[in-house]
Structures are given as C-alpha cells and as structure tokens.
N, C-alpha and C. Protein backbone atom coordinates (compact mmCIF):
# COMPACT_ATOMS: atom_id res chain seq x y z
N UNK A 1 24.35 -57.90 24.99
CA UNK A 1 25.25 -57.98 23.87
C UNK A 1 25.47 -56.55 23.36
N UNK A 2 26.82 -56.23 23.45
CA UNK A 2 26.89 -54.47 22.64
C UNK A 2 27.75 -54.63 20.60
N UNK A 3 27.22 -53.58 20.42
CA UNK A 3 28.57 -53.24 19.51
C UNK A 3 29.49 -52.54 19.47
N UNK A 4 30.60 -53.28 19.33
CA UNK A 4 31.96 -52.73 19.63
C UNK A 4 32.93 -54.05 20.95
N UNK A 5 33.74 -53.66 20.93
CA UNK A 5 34.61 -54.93 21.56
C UNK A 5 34.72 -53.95 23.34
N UNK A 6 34.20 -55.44 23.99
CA UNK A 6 34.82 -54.71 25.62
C UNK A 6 35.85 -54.67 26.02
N UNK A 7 36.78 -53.96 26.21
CA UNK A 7 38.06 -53.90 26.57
C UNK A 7 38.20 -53.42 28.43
N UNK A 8 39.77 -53.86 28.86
CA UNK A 8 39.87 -53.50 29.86
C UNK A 8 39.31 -52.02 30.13
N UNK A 9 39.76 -51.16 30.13
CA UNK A 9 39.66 -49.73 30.15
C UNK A 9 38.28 -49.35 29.86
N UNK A 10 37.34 -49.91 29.15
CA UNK A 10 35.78 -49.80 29.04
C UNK A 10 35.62 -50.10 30.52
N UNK A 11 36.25 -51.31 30.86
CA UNK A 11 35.54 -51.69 32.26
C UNK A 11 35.57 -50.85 33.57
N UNK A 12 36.75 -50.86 33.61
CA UNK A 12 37.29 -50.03 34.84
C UNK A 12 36.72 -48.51 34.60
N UNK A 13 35.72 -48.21 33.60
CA UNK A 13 35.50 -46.95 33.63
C UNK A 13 34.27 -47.27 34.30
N UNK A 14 33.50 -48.37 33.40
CA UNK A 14 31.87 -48.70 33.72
C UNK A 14 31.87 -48.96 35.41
N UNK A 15 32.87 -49.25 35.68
CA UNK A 15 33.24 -50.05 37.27
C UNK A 15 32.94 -49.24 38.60
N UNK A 16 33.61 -48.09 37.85
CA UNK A 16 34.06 -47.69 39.20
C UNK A 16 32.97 -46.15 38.92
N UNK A 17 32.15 -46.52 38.27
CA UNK A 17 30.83 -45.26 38.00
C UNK A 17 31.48 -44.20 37.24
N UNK A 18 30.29 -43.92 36.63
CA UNK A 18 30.37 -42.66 35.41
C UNK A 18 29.50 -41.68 35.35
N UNK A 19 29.95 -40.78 35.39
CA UNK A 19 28.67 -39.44 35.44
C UNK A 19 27.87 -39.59 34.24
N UNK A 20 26.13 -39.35 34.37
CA UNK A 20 25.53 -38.86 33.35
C UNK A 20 24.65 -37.81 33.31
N UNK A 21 23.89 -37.22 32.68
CA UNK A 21 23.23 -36.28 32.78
C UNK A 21 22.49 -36.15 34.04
N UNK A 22 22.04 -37.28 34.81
CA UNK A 22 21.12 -37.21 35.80
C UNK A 22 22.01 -37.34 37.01
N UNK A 23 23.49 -37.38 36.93
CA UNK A 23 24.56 -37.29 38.20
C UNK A 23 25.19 -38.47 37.89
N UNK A 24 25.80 -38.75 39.12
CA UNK A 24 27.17 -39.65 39.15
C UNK A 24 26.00 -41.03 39.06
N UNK A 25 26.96 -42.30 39.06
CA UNK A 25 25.94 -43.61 39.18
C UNK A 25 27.29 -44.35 40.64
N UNK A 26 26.25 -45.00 40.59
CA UNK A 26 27.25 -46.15 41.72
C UNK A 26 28.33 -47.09 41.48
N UNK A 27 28.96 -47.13 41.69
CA UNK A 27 29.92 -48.45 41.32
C UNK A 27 29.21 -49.83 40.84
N UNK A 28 29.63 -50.28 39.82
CA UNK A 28 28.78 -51.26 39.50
C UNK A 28 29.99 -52.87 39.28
N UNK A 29 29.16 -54.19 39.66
CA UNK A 29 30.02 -55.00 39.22
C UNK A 29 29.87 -55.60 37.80
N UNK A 30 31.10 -56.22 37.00
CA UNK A 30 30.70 -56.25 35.89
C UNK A 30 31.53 -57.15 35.48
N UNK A 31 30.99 -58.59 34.94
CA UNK A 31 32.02 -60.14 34.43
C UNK A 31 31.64 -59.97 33.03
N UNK A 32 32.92 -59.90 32.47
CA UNK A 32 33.01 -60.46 30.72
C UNK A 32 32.57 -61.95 30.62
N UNK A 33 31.68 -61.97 29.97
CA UNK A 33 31.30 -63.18 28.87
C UNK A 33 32.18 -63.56 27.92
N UNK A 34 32.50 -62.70 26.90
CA UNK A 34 33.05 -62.59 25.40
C UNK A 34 33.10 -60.89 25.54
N UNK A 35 34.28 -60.77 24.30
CA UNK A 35 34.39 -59.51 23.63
C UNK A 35 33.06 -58.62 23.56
N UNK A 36 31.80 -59.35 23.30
CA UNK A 36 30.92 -58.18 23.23
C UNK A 36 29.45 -58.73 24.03
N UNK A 37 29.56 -59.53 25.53
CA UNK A 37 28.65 -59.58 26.09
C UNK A 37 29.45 -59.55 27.63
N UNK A 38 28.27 -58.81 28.67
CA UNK A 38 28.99 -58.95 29.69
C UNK A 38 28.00 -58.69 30.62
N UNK A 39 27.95 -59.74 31.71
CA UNK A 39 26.59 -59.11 32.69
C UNK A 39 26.90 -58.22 33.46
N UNK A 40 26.34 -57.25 34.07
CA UNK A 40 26.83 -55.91 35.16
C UNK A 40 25.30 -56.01 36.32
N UNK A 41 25.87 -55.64 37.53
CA UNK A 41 25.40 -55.58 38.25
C UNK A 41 25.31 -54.36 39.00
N UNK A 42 23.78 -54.06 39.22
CA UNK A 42 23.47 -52.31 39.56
C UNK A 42 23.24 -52.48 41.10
N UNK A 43 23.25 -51.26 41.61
CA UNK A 43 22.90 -51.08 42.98
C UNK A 43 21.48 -49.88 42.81
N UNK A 44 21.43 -49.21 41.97
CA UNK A 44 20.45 -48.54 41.99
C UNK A 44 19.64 -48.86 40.44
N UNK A 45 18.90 -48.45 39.96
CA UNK A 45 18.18 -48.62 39.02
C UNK A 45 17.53 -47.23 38.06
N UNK A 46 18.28 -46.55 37.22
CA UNK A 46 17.81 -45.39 36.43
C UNK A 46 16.76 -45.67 35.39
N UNK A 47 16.65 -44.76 34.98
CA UNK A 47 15.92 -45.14 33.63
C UNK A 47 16.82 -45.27 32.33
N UNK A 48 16.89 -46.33 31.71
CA UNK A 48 17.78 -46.93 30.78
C UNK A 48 19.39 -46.75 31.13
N UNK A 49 19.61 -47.37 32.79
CA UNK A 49 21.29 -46.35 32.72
C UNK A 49 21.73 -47.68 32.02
N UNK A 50 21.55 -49.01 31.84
CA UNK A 50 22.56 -49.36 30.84
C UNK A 50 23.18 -48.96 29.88
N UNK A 51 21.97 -49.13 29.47
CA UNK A 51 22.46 -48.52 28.09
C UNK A 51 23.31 -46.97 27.69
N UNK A 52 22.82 -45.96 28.97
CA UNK A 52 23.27 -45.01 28.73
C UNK A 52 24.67 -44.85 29.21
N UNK A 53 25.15 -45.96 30.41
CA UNK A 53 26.31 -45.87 30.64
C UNK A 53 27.30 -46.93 29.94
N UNK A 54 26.30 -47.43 28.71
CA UNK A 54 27.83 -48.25 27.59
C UNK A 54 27.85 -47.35 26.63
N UNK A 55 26.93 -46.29 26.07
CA UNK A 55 26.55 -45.27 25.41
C UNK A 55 28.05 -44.48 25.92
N UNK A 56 28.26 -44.04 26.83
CA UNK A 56 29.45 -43.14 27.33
C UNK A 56 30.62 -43.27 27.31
N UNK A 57 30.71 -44.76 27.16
CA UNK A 57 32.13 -45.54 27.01
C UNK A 57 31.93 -46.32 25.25
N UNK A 58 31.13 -45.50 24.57
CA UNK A 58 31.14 -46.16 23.26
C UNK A 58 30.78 -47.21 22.93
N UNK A 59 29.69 -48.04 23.45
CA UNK A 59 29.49 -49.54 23.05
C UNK A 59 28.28 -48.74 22.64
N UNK A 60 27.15 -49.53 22.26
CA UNK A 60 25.79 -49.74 21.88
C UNK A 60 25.13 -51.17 22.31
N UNK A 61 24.31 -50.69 23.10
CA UNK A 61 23.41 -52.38 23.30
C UNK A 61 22.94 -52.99 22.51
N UNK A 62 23.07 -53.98 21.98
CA UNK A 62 22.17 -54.35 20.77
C UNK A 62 20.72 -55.69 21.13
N UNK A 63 21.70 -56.48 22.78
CA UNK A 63 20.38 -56.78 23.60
C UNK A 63 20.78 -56.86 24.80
N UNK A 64 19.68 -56.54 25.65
CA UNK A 64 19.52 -56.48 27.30
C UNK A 64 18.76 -57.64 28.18
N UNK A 65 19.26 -58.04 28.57
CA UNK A 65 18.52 -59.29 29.43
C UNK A 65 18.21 -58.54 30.54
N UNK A 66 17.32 -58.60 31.19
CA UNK A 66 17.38 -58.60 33.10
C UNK A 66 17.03 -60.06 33.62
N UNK A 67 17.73 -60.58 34.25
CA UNK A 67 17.77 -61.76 35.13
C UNK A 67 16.98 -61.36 36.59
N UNK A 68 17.36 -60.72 37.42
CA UNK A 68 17.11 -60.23 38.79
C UNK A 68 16.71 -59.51 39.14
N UNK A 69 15.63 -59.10 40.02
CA UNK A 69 15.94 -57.81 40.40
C UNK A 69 15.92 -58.28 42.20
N UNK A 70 16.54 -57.03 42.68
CA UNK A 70 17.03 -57.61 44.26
C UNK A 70 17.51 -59.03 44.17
N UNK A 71 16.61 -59.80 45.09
CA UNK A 71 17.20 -60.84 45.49
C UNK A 71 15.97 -61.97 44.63
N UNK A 72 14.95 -61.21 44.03
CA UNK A 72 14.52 -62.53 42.79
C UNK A 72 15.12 -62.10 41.45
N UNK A 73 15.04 -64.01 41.43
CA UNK A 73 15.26 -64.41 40.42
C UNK A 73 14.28 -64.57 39.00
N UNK A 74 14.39 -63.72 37.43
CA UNK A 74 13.10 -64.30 37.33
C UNK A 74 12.71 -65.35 36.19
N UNK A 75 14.03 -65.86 36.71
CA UNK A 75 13.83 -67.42 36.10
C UNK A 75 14.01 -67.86 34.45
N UNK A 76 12.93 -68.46 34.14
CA UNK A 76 12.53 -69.07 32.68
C UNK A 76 11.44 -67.83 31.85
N UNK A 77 11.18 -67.01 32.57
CA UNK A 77 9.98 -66.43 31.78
C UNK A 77 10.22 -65.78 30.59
N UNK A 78 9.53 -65.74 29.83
CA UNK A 78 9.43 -65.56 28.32
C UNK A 78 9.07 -63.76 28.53
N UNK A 79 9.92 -63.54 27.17
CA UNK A 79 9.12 -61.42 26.91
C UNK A 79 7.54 -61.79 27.23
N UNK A 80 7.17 -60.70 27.29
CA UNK A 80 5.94 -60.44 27.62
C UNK A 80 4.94 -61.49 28.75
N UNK A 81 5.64 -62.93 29.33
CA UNK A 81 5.30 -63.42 30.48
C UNK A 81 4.84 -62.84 31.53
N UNK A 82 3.81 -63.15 32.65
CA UNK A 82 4.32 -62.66 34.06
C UNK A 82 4.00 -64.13 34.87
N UNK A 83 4.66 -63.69 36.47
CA UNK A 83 4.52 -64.59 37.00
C UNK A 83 3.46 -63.86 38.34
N UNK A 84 2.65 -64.36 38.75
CA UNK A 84 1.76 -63.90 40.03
C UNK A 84 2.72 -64.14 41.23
N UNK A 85 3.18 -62.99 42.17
CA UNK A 85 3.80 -63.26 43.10
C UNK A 85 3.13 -63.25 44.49
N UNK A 86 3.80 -64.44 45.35
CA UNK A 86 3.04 -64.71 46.52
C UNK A 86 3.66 -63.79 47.52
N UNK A 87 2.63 -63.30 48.77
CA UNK A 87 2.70 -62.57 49.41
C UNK A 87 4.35 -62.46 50.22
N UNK A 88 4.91 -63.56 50.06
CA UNK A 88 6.11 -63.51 50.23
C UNK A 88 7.41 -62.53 49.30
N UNK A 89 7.13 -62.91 48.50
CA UNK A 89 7.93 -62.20 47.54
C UNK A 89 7.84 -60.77 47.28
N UNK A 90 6.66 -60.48 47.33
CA UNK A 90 6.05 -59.24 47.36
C UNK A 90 6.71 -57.91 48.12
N UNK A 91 6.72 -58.95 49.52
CA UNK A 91 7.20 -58.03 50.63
C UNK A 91 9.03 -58.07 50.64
N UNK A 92 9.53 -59.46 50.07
CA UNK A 92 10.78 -58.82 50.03
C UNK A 92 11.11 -58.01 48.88
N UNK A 93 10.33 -57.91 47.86
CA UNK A 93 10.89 -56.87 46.75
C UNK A 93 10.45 -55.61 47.51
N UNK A 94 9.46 -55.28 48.31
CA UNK A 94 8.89 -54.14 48.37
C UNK A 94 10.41 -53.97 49.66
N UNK A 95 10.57 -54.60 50.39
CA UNK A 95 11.62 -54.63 51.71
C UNK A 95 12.88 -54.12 51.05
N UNK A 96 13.30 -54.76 49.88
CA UNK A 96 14.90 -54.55 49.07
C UNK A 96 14.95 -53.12 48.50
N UNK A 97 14.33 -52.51 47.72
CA UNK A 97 13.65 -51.24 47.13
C UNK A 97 13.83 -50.25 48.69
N UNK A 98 13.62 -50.13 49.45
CA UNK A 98 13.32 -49.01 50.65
C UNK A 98 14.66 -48.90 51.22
N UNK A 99 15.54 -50.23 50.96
CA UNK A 99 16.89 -49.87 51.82
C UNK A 99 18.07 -49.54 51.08
C-alpha cells in the first residue's frame, strides 16, 4: 500500500527499471490493485529496492507484503512465523538464487 495515487506514468517508469544509487534495477512486472496498492514482481532482490524504487517515482510505502520468493509460496504465515523447510524446498530455493 503507498501514499500517493498510482498513475500510468508511475508505472511505466517502475516497469521498465529505474536507476538508483546502487545502479540500474531490472525490469520489473507490476498489476494495479487500486489507486494506492499494487503487487510488483522482482527478478533480483536489493536491499529495500521497493521501497526505494516507489521512493523515486514519489509514492511512499506505507505496507509491504512479500508473498514469494522464487518459486515458494509462503502461504498463511503470520509476521514473525516460520515454517521448517523440507529438504526439498531447500534445494530449490538454494537452485533459484544461483541462476
């Protein structure tokens, strides 16, 4: 959820990557919810680039979900939850991360 309204032109900036202090970022995909929520999808993973790349186009996060990372899902879990992962999972997060 940000503050401030998402507009076309926010998107197509966030879209098609934006330089930040630490270099360019990747193209990212990104579906409107509403005016001020929208999920985006990364290919790489910075330290806080959400936020820093709605920061650039003028929004402010006010909350961040993560749903996924790679190809898990992580479900129902509550803040501060964890889930014990089986040797399966393990190896495809560690497999998704290297390529």
């Amino acid at each position: 959820m940000v503050r401030g309204e998402i507009n076309p032109h926010t998107l197509l900036k966030l879209e098609s990557g934006i330089v930040l202090d630490d270099g360019p970022t990747l193209p990212v995909a990104i579906s409107v919810l509403d005016p001020h929520r929208f999920s985006i999808t990364l290919k790489e993973g910075r330290k806080h680039q959400i936020r820093r790349m709605a920061n650039y186009v003028s929004l402010t996060i006010v909350k961040l979900i993560r749903v996924q990372i790679g190809s898990f899902k992580l479900g129902n879990l509550a803040e501060g939850e964890f889930k014990i992962l089986l040797p399966s999972e393990v190896k495809l997060l560690t497999t998704e991360t290297l390529e």
